[in-house]
C-alpha atoms as a PDB file:
ATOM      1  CA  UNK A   1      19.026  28.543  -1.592  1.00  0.00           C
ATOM      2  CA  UNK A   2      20.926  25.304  -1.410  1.00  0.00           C
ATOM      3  CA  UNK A   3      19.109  22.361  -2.481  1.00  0.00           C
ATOM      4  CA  UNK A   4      20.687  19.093  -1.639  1.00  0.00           C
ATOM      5  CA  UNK A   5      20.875  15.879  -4.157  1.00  0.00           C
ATOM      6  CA  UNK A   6      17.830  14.242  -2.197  1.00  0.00           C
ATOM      7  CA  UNK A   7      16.011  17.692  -2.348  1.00  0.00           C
ATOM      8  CA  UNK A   8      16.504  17.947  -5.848  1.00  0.00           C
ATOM      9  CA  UNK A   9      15.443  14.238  -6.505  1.00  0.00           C
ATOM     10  CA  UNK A  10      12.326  14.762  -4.567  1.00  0.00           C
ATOM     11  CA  UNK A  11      11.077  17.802  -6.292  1.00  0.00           C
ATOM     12  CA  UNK A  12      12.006  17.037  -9.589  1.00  0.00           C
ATOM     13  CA  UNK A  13      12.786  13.850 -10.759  1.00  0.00           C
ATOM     14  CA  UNK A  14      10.698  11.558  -7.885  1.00  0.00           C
ATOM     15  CA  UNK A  15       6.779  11.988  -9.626  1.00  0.00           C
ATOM     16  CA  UNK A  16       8.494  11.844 -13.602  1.00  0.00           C
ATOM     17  CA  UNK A  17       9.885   8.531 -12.509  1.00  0.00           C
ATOM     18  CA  UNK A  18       6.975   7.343 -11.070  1.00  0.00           C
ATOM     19  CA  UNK A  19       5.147   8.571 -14.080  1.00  0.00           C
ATOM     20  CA  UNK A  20       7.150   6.953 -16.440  1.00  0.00           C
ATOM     21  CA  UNK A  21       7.871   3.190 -14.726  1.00  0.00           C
ATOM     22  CA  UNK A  22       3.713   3.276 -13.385  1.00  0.00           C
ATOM     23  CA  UNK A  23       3.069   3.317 -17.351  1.00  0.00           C
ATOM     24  CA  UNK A  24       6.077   0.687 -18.373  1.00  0.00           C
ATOM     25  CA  UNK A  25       4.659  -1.379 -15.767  1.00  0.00           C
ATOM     26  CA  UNK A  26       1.216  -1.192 -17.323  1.00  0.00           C
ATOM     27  CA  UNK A  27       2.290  -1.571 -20.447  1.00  0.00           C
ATOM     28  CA  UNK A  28       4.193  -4.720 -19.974  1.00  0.00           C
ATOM     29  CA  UNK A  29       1.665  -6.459 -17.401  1.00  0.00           C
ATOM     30  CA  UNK A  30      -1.324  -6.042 -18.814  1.00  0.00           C
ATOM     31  CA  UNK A  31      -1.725  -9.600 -19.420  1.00  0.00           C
ATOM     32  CA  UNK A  32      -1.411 -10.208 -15.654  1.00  0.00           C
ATOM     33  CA  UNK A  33      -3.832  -7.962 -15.147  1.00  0.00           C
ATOM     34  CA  UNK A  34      -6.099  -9.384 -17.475  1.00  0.00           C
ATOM     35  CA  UNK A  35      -5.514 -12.832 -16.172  1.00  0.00           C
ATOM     36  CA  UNK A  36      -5.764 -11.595 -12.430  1.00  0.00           C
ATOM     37  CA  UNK A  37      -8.841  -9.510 -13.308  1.00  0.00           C
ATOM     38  CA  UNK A  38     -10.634 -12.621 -14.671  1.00  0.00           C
ATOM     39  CA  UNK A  39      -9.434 -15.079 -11.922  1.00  0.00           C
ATOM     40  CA  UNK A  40     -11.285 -12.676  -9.394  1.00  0.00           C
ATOM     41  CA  UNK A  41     -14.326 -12.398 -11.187  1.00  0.00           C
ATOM     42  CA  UNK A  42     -14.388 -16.018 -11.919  1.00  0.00           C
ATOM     43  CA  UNK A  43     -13.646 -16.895  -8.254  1.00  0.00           C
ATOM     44  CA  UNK A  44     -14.390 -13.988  -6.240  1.00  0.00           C
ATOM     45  CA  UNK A  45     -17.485 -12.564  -7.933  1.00  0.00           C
ATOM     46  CA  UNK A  46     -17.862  -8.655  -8.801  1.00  0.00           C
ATOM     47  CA  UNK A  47     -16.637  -5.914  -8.354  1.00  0.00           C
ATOM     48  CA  UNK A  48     -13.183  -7.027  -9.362  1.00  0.00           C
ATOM     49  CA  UNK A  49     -11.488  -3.954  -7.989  1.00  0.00           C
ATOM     50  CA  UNK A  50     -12.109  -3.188  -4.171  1.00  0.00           C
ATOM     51  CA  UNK A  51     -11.693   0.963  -3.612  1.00  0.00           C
ATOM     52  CA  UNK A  52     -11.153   2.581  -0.711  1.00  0.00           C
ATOM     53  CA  UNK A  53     -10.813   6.260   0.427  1.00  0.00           C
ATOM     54  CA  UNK A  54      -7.489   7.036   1.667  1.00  0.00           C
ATOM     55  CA  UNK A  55      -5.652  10.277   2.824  1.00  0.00           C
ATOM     56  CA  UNK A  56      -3.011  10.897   0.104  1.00  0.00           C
ATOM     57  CA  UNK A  57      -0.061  14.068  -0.009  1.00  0.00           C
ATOM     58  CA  UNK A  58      -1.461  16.706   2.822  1.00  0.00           C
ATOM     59  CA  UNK A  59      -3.791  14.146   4.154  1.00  0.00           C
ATOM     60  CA  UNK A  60      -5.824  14.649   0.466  1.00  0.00           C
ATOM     61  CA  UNK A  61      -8.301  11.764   0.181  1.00  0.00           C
ATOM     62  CA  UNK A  62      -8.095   9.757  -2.978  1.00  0.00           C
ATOM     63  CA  UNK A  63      -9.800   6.585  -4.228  1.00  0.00           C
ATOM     64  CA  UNK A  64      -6.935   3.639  -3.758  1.00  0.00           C
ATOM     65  CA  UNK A  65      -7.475   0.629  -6.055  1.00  0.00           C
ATOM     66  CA  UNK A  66      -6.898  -2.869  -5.616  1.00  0.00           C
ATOM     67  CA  UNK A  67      -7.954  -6.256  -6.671  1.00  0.00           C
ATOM     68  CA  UNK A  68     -10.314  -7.543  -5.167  1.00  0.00           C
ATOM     69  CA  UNK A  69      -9.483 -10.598  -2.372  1.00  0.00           C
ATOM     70  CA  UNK A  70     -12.368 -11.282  -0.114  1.00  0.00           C
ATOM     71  CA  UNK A  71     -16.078 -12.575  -0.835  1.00  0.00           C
ATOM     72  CA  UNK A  72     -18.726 -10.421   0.377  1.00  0.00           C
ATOM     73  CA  UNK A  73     -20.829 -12.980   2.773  1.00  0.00           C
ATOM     74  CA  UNK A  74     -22.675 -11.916   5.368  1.00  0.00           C
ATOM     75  CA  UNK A  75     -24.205 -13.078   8.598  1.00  0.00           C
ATOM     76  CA  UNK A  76     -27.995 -13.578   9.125  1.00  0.00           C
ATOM     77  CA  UNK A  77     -28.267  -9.942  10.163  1.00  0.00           C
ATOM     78  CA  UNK A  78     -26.778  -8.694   6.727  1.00  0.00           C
ATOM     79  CA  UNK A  79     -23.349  -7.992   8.222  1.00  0.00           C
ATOM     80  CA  UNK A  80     -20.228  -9.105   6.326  1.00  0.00           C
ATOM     81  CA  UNK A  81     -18.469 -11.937   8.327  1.00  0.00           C
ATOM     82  CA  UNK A  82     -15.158 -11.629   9.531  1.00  0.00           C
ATOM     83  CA  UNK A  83     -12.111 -11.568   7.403  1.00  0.00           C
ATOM     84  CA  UNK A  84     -10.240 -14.367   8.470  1.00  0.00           C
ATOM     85  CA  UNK A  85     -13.782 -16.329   6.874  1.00  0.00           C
ATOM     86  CA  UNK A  86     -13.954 -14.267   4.056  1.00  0.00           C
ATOM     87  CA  UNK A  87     -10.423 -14.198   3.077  1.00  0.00           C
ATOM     88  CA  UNK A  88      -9.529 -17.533   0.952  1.00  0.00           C
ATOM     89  CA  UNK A  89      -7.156 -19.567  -0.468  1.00  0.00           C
ATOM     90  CA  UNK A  90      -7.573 -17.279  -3.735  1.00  0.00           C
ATOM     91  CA  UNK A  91      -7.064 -14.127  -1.810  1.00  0.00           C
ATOM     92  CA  UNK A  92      -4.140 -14.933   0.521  1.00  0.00           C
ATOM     93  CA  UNK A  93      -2.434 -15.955  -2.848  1.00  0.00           C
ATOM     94  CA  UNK A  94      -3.135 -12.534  -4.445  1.00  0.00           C
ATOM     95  CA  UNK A  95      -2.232 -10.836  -1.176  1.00  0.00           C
ATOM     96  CA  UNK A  96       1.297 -12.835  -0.982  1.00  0.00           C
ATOM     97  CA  UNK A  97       2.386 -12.490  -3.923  1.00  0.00           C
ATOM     98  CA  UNK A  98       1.023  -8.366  -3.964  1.00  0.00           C
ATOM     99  CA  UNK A  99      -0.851  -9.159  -7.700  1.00  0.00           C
ATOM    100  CA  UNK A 100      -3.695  -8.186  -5.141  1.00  0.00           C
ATOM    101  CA  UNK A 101      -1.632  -4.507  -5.349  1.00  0.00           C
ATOM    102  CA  UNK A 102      -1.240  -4.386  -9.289  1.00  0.00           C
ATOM    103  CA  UNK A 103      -4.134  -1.495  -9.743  1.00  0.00           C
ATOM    104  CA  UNK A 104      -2.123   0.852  -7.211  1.00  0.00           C
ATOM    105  CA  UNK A 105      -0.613   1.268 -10.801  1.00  0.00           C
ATOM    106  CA  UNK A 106      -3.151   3.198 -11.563  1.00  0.00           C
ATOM    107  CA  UNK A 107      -3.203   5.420  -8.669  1.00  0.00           C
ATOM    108  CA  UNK A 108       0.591   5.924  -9.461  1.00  0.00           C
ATOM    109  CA  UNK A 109      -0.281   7.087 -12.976  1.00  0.00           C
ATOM    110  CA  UNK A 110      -2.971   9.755 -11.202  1.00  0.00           C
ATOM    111  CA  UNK A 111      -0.510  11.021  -9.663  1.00  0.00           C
ATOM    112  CA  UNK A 112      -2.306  10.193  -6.299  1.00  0.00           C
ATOM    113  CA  UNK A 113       0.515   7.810  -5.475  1.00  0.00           C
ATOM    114  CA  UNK A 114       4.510   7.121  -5.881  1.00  0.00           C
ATOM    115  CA  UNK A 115       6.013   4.027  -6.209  1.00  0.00           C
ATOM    116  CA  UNK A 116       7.582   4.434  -3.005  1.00  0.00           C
ATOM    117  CA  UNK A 117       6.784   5.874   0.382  1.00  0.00           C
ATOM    118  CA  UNK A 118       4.687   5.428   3.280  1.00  0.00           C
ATOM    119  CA  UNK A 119       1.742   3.093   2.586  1.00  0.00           C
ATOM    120  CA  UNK A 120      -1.630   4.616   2.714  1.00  0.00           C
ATOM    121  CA  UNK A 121      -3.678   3.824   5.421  1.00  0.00           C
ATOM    122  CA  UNK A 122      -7.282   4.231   6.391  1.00  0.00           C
ATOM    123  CA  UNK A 123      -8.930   7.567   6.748  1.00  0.00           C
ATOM    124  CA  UNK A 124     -10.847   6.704  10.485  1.00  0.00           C
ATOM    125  CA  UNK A 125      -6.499   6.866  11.442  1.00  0.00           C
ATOM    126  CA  UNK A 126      -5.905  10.793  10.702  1.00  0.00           C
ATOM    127  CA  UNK A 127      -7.284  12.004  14.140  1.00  0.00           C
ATOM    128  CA  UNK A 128      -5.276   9.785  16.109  1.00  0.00           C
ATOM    129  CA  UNK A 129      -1.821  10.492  14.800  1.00  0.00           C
ATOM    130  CA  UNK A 130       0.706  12.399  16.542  1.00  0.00           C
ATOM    131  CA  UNK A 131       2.604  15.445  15.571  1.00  0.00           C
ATOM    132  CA  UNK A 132       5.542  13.377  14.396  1.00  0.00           C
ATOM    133  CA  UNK A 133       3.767  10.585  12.322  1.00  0.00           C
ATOM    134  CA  UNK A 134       1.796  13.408  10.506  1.00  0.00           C
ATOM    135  CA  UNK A 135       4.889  14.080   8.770  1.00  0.00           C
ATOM    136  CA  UNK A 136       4.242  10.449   6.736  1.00  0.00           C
ATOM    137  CA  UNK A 137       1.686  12.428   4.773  1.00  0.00           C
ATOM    138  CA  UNK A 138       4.194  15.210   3.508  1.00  0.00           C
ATOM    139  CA  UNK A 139       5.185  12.997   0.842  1.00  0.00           C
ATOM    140  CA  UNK A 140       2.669  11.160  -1.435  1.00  0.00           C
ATOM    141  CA  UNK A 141       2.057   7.254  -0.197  1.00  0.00           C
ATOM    142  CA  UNK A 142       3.819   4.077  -1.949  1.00  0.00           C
ATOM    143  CA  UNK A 143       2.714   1.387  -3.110  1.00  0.00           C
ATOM    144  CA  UNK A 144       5.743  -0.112  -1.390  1.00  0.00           C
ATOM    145  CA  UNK A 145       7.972   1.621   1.468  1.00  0.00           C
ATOM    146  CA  UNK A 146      10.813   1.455   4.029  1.00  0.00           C
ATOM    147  CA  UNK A 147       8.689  -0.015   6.705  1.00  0.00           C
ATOM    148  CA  UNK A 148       7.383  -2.598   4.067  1.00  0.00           C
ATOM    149  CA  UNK A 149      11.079  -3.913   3.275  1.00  0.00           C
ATOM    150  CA  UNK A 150      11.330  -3.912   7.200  1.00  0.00           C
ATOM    151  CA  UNK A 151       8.820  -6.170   9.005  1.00  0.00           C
ATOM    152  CA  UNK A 152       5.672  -5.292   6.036  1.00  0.00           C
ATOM    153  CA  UNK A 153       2.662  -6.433   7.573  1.00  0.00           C
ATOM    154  CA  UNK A 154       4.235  -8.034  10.725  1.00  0.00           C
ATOM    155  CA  UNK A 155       5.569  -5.124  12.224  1.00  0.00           C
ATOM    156  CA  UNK A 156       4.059  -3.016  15.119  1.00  0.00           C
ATOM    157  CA  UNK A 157       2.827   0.351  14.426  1.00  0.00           C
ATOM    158  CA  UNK A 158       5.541   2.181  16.443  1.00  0.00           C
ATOM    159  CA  UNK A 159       8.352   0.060  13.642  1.00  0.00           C
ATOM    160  CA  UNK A 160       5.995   1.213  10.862  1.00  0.00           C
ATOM    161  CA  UNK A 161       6.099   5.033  11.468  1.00  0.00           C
ATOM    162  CA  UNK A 162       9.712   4.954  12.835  1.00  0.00           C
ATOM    163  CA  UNK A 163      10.372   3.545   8.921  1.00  0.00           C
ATOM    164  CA  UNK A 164       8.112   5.941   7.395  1.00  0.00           C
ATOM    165  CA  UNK A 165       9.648   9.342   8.945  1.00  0.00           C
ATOM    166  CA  UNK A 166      12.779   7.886   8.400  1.00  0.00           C
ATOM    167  CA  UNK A 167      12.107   7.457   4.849  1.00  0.00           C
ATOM    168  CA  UNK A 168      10.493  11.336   4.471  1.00  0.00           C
ATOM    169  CA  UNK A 169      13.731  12.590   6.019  1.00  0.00           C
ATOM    170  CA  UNK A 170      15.948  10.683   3.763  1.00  0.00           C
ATOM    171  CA  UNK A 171      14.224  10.308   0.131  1.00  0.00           C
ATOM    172  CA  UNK A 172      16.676   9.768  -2.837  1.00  0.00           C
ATOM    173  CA  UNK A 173      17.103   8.079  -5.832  1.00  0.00           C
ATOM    174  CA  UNK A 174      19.281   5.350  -4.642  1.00  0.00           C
ATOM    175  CA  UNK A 175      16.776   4.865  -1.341  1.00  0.00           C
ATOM    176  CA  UNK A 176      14.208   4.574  -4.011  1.00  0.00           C
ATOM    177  CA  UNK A 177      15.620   1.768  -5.893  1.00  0.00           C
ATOM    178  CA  UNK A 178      17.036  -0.253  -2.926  1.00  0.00           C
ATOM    179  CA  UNK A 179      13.355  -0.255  -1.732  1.00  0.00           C
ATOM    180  CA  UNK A 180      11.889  -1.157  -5.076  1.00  0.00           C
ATOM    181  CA  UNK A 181      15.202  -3.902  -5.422  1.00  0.00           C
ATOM    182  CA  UNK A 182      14.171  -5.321  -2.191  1.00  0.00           C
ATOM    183  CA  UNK A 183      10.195  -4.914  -2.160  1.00  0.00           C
ATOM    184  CA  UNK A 184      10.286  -7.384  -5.245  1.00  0.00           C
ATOM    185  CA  UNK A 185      12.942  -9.742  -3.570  1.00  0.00           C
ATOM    186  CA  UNK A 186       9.898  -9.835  -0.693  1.00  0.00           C
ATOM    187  CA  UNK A 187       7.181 -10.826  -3.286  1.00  0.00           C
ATOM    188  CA  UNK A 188       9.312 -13.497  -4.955  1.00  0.00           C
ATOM    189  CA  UNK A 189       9.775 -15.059  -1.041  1.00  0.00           C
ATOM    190  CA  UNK A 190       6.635 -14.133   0.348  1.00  0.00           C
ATOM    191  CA  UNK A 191       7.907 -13.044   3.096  1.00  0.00           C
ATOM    192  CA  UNK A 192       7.238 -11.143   6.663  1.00  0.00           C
ATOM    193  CA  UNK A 193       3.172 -11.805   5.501  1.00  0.00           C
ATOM    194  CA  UNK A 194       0.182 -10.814   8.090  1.00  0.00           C
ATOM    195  CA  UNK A 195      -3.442 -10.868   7.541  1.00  0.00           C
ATOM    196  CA  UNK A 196      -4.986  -7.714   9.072  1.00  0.00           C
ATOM    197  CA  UNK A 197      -7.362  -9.118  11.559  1.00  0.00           C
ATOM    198  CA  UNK A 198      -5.821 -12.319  12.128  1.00  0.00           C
ATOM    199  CA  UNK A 199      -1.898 -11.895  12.801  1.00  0.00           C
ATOM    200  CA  UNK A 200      -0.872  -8.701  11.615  1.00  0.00           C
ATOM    201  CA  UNK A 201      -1.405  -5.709  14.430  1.00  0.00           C
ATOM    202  CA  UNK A 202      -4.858  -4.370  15.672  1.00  0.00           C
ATOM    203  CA  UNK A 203      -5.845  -0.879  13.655  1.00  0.00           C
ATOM    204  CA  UNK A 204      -4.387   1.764  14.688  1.00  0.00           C
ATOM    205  CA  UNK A 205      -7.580   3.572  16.176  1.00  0.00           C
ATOM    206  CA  UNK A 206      -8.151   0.763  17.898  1.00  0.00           C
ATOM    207  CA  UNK A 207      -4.967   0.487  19.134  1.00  0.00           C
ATOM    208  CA  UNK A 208      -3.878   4.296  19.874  1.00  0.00           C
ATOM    209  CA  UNK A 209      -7.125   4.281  21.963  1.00  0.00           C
ATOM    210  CA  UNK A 210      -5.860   1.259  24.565  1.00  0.00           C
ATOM    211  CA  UNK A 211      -2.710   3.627  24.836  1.00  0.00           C
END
């Protein structure tokens, strides 16, 4: 059998790398995350890591981790209030400049995520995928990706998974490092931002159900 450069990359060398930068990354910013974890509890209260279930390589559900960027207020019924309210100025600065995304780190080192590939995104989605987006789960999620380099939060769902397939049919090394190249360019510019709930597109569920 004939494995091709990408194919090789992929199998062998893609979850080493990861391995290896996750825990240089670590290594060198753990006085961001220090500072970063204080700021939030300081500011944003506890817990300072929000977790959510998300469906990982063969739609496997792991724990993602992130710091934390809303408060948790709540109506007079007990409900939380909308994001757009409980999002503030703290937050949207974590979530522009992704320090919001430095514990995905962590997940990298688990081996639950790679450094690139499709971002993970919420469980309630898996029923409502078809045949062809299903395929963004044959690889493990990124904590950045194609479709984040191309649009990131302000792109539709259809430009999303059109990125992400196109990045499980074409994985290499040198992909890989144009992404990562360009995903930090992004975070330095603060660029192609959206808020989910307030400009960035409806959830999917929501949305695949109007279709």
């Amino acid at each position: 059998m004939v494995v091709s450069k990408g194919g090789l990359y992929r199998r062998f060398f893609k979850r080493p790398m990861d391995f290896v930068l996750s825990l240089l990354a670590i290594i060198v910013l753990s006085p961001v995350f220090l500072i970063v974890a204080i700021l939030v509890r300081t500011k944003l209260g506890s817990p300072v890591l929000f977790r959510q279930k998300r469906p990982g390589l063969n739609e496997e559900i792991f724990e993602m981790y992130k710091f934390r960027s809303m408060t948790s207020e709540k109506d007079a019924n007990g409900d939380l209030l909308p994001d757009s309210i409980r999002l503030t100025k703290f937050g949207r600065i974590l979530r522009s400049t992704s320090l919001d995304e430095l514990p995905g780190l962590l997940n990298i080192l688990k081996g639950d995520m790679s450094i690139i590939g499709p971002r993970p995104l919420a469980v309630q989605y898996l029923p409502y995928y078809n045949h062809e987006e299903k395929t963004r789960h044959s690889v493990r999620p990124g904590l950045s990706g194609l479709a984040q380099i191309n649009g990131r939060n302000t792109a539709t769902w259809e430009q999303r998974f059109y990125y992400d397939i196109q990045y499980v049919k074409k994985i290499t090394f040198i992909l890989d490092i144009k992404i990562i190249c360009q995903t930090l360019l992004k975070a330095v510019k603060r660029s192609d931002i959206g808020e989910r709930g307030i400009d960035a597109p409806i959830d999917f569920d929501q949305y695949r159900k109007k279709k």
